[in-house]
C-alpha atoms as a PDB file:
ATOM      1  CA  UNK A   1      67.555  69.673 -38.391  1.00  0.00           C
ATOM      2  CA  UNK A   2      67.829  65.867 -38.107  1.00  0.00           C
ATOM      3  CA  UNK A   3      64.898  63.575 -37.413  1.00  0.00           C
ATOM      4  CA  UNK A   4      65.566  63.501 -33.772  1.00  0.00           C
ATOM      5  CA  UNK A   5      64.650  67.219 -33.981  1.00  0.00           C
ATOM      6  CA  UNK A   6      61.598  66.584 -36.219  1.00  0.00           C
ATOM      7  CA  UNK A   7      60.262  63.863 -33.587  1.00  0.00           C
ATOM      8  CA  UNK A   8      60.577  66.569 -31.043  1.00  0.00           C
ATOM      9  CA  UNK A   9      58.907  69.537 -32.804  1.00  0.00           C
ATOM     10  CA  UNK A  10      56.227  67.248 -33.892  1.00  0.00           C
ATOM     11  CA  UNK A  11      55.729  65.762 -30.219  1.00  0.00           C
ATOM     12  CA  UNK A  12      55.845  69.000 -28.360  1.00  0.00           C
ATOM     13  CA  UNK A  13      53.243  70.423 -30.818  1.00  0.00           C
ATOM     14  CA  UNK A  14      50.472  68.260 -29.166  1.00  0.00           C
ATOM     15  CA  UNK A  15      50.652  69.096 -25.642  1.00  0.00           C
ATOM     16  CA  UNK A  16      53.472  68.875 -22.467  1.00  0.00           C
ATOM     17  CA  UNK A  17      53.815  66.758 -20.023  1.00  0.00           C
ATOM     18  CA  UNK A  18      51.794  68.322 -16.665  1.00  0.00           C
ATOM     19  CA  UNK A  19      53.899  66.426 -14.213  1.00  0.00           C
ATOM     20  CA  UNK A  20      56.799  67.246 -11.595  1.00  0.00           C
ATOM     21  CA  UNK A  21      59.285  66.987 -14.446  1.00  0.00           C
ATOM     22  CA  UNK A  22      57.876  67.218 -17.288  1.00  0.00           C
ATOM     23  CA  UNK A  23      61.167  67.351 -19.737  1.00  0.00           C
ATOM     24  CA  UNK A  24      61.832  64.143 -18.108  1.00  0.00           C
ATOM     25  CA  UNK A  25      58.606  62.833 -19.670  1.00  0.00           C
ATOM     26  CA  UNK A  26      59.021  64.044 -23.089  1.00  0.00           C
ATOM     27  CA  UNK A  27      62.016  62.821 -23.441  1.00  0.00           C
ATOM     28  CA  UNK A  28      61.448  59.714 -21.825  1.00  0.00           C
ATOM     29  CA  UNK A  29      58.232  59.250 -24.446  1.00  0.00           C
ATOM     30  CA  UNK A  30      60.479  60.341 -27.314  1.00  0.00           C
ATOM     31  CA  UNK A  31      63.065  57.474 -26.199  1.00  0.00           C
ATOM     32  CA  UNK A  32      65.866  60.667 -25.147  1.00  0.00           C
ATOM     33  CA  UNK A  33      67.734  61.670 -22.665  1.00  0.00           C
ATOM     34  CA  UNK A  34      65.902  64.674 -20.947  1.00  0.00           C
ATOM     35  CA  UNK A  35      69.316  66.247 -21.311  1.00  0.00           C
ATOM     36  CA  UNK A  36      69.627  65.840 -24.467  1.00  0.00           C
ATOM     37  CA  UNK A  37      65.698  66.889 -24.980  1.00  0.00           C
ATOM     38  CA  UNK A  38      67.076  70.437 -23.366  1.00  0.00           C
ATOM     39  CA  UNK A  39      69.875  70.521 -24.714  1.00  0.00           C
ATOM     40  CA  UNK A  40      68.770  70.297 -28.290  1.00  0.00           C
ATOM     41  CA  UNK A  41      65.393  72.716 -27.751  1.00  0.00           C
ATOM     42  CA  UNK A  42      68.215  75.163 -26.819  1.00  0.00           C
ATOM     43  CA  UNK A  43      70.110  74.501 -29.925  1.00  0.00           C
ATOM     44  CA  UNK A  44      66.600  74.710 -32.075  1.00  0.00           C
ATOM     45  CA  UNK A  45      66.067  78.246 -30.630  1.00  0.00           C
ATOM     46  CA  UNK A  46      69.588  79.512 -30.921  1.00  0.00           C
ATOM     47  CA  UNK A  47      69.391  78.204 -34.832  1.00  0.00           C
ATOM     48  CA  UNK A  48      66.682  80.397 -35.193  1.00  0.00           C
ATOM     49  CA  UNK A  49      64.801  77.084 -36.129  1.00  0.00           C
ATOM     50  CA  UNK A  50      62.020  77.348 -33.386  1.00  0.00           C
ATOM     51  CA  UNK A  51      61.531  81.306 -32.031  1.00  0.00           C
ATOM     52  CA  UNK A  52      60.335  80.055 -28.811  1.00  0.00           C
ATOM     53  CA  UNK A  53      59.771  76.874 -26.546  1.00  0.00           C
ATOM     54  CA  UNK A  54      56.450  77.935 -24.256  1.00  0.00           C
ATOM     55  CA  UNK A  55      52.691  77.596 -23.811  1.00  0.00           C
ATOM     56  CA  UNK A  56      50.283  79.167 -26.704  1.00  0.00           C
ATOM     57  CA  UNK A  57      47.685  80.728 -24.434  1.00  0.00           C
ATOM     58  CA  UNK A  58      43.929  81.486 -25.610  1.00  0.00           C
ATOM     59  CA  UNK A  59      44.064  85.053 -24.751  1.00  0.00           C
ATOM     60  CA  UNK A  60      41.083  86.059 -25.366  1.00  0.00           C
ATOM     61  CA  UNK A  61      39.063  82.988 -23.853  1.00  0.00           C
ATOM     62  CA  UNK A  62      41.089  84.059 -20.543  1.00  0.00           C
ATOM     63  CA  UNK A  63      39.710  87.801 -21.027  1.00  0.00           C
ATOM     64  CA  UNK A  64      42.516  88.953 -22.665  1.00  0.00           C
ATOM     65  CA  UNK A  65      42.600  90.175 -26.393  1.00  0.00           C
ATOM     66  CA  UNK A  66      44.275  88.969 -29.886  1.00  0.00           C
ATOM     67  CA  UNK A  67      44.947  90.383 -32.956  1.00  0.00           C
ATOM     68  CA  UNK A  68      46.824  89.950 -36.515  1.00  0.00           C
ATOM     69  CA  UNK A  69      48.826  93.356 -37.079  1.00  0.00           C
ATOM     70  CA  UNK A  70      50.754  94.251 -40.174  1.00  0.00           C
ATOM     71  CA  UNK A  71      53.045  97.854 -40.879  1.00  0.00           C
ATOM     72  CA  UNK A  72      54.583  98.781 -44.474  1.00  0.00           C
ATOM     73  CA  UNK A  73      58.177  99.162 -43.260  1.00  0.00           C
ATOM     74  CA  UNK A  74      61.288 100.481 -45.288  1.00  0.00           C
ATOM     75  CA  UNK A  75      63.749  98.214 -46.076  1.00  0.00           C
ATOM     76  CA  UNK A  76      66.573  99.996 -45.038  1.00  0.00           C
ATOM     77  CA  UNK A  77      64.580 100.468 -41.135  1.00  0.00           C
ATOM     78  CA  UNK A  78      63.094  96.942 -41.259  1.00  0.00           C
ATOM     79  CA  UNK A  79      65.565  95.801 -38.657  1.00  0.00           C
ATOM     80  CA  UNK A  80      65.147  98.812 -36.349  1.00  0.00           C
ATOM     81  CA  UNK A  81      61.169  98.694 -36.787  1.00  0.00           C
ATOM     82  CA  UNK A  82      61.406  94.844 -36.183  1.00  0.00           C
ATOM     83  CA  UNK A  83      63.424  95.709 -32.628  1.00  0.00           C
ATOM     84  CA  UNK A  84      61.420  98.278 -31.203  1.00  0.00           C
ATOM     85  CA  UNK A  85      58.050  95.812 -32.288  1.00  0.00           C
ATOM     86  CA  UNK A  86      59.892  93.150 -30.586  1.00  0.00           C
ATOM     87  CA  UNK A  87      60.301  95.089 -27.423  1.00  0.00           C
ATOM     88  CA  UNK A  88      56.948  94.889 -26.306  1.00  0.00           C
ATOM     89  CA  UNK A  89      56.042  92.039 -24.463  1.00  0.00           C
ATOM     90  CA  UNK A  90      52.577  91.835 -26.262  1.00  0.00           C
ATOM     91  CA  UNK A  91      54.261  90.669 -29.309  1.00  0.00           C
ATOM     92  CA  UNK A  92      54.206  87.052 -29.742  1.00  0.00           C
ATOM     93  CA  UNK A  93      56.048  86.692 -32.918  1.00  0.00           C
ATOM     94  CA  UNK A  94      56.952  88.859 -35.967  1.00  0.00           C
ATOM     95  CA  UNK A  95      58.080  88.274 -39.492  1.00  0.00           C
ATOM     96  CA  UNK A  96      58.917  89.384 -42.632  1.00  0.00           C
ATOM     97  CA  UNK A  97      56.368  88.784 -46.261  1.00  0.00           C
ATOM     98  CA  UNK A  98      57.296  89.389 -49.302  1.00  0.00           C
ATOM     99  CA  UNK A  99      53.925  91.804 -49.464  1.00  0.00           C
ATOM    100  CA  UNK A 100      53.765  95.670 -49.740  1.00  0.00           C
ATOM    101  CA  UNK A 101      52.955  95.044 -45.817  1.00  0.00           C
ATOM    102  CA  UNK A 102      56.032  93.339 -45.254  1.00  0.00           C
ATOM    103  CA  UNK A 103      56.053  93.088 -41.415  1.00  0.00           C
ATOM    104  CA  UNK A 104      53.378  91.170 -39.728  1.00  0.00           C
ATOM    105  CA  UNK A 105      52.999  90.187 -35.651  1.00  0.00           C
ATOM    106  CA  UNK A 106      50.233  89.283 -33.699  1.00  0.00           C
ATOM    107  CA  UNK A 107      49.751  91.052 -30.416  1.00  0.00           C
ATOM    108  CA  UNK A 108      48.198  89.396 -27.506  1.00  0.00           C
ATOM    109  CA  UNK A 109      46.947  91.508 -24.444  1.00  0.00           C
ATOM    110  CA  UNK A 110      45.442  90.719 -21.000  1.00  0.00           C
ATOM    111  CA  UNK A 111      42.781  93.146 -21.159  1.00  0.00           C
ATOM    112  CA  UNK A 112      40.882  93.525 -24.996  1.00  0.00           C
ATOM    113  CA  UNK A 113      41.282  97.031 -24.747  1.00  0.00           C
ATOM    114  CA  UNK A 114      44.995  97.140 -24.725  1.00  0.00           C
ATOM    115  CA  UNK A 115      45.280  96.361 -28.251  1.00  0.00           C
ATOM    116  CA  UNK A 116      44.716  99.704 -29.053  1.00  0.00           C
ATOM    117  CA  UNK A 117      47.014 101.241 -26.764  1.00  0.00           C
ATOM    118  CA  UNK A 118      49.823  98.615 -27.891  1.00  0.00           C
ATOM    119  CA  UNK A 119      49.192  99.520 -31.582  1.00  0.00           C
ATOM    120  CA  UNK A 120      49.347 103.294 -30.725  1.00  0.00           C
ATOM    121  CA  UNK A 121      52.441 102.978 -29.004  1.00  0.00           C
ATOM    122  CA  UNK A 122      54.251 100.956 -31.738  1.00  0.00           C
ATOM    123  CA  UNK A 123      53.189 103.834 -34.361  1.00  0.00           C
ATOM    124  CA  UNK A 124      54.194 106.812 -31.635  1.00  0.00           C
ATOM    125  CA  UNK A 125      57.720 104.807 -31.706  1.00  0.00           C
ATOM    126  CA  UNK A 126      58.011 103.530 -35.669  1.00  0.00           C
ATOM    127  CA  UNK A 127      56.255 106.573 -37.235  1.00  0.00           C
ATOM    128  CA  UNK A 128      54.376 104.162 -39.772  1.00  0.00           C
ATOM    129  CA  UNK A 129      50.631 103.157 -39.512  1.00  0.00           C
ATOM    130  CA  UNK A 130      50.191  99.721 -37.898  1.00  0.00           C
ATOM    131  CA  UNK A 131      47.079  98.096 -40.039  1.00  0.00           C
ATOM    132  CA  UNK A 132      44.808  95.889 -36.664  1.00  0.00           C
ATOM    133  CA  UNK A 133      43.212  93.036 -38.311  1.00  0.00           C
ATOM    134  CA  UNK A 134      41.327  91.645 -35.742  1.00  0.00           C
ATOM    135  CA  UNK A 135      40.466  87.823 -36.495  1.00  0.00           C
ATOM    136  CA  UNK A 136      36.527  87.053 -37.693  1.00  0.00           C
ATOM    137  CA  UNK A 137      37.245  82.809 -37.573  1.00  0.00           C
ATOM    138  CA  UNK A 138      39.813  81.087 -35.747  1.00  0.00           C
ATOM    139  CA  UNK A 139      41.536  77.832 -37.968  1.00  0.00           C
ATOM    140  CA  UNK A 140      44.185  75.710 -36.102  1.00  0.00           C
ATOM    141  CA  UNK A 141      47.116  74.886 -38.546  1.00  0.00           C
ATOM    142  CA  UNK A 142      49.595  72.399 -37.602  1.00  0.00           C
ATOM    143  CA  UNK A 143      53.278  71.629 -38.694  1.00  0.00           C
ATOM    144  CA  UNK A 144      54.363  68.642 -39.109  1.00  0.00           C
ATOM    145  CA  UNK A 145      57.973  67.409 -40.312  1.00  0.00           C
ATOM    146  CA  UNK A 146      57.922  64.158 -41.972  1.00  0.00           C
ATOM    147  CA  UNK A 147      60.798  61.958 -39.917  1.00  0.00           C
END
């Protein structure tokens, strides 16, 4: 990652453009190209440096539900667990701690009570307890890369 791609991750953080072309705009505020500003998102997500380029919705203040999950996988199934997790399209991200609960995603839902069923399903297909812990304060954390 150069500091071309730490002035984009730390502009994008803040809010997108709302505009016909809004790529256009970001790049044009970041002094780039917007083919370049494409072309090196792509390359951020095929790195595996960014998982995803998109809008972080407030599910639950649009009636929907959110929760932090966490499952006690195997090592030698942590890959297999990890792909059928990833497979449902309630899971916004997943990753590995170096915990006795070593996979953790969160799971956002458009209606509260489809946490549950998501959770169910995940242990129907895994065979290992998915541990809900459903969030008591919200804190916004930011990252920042230093330029």
């Amino acid at each position: 990652m150069d500091d071309i791609d730490r002035r984009i991750i730390n502009a994008l953080q803040g809010g997108f453009p709302i505009v016909e072309r809004p790529f256009a705009a970001a790049a044009e505020a970041l002094g780039l190209a917007e083919a370049e500003l494409l072309a090196r998102i792509k390359a951020l997500r095929e790195a595996g440096t960014i998982s995803r380029f998109g809008p972080m919705w407030h599910a639950e203040k649009m009636g929907g539900g959110l929760t932090l999950t966490a499952m006690k996988v195997p090592a030698e199934r942590f890959d297999e667990v990890a792909d059928i997790v990833n497979s449902f399209p309630e899971v916004a991200h997943n990753y590995a701690r170096e915990h006795a609960l070593n996979m953790w995603f969160v799971v956002a839902t458009e209606r509260p009570e489809r946490i549950a069923e998501v959770l169910a399903e995940i242990e129907a297909r895994t065979g290992l307890p998915v541990h809900d812990m459903p969030k008591t304060e919200e804190f916004f954390v930011g990252l920042r890369f230093e330029a």
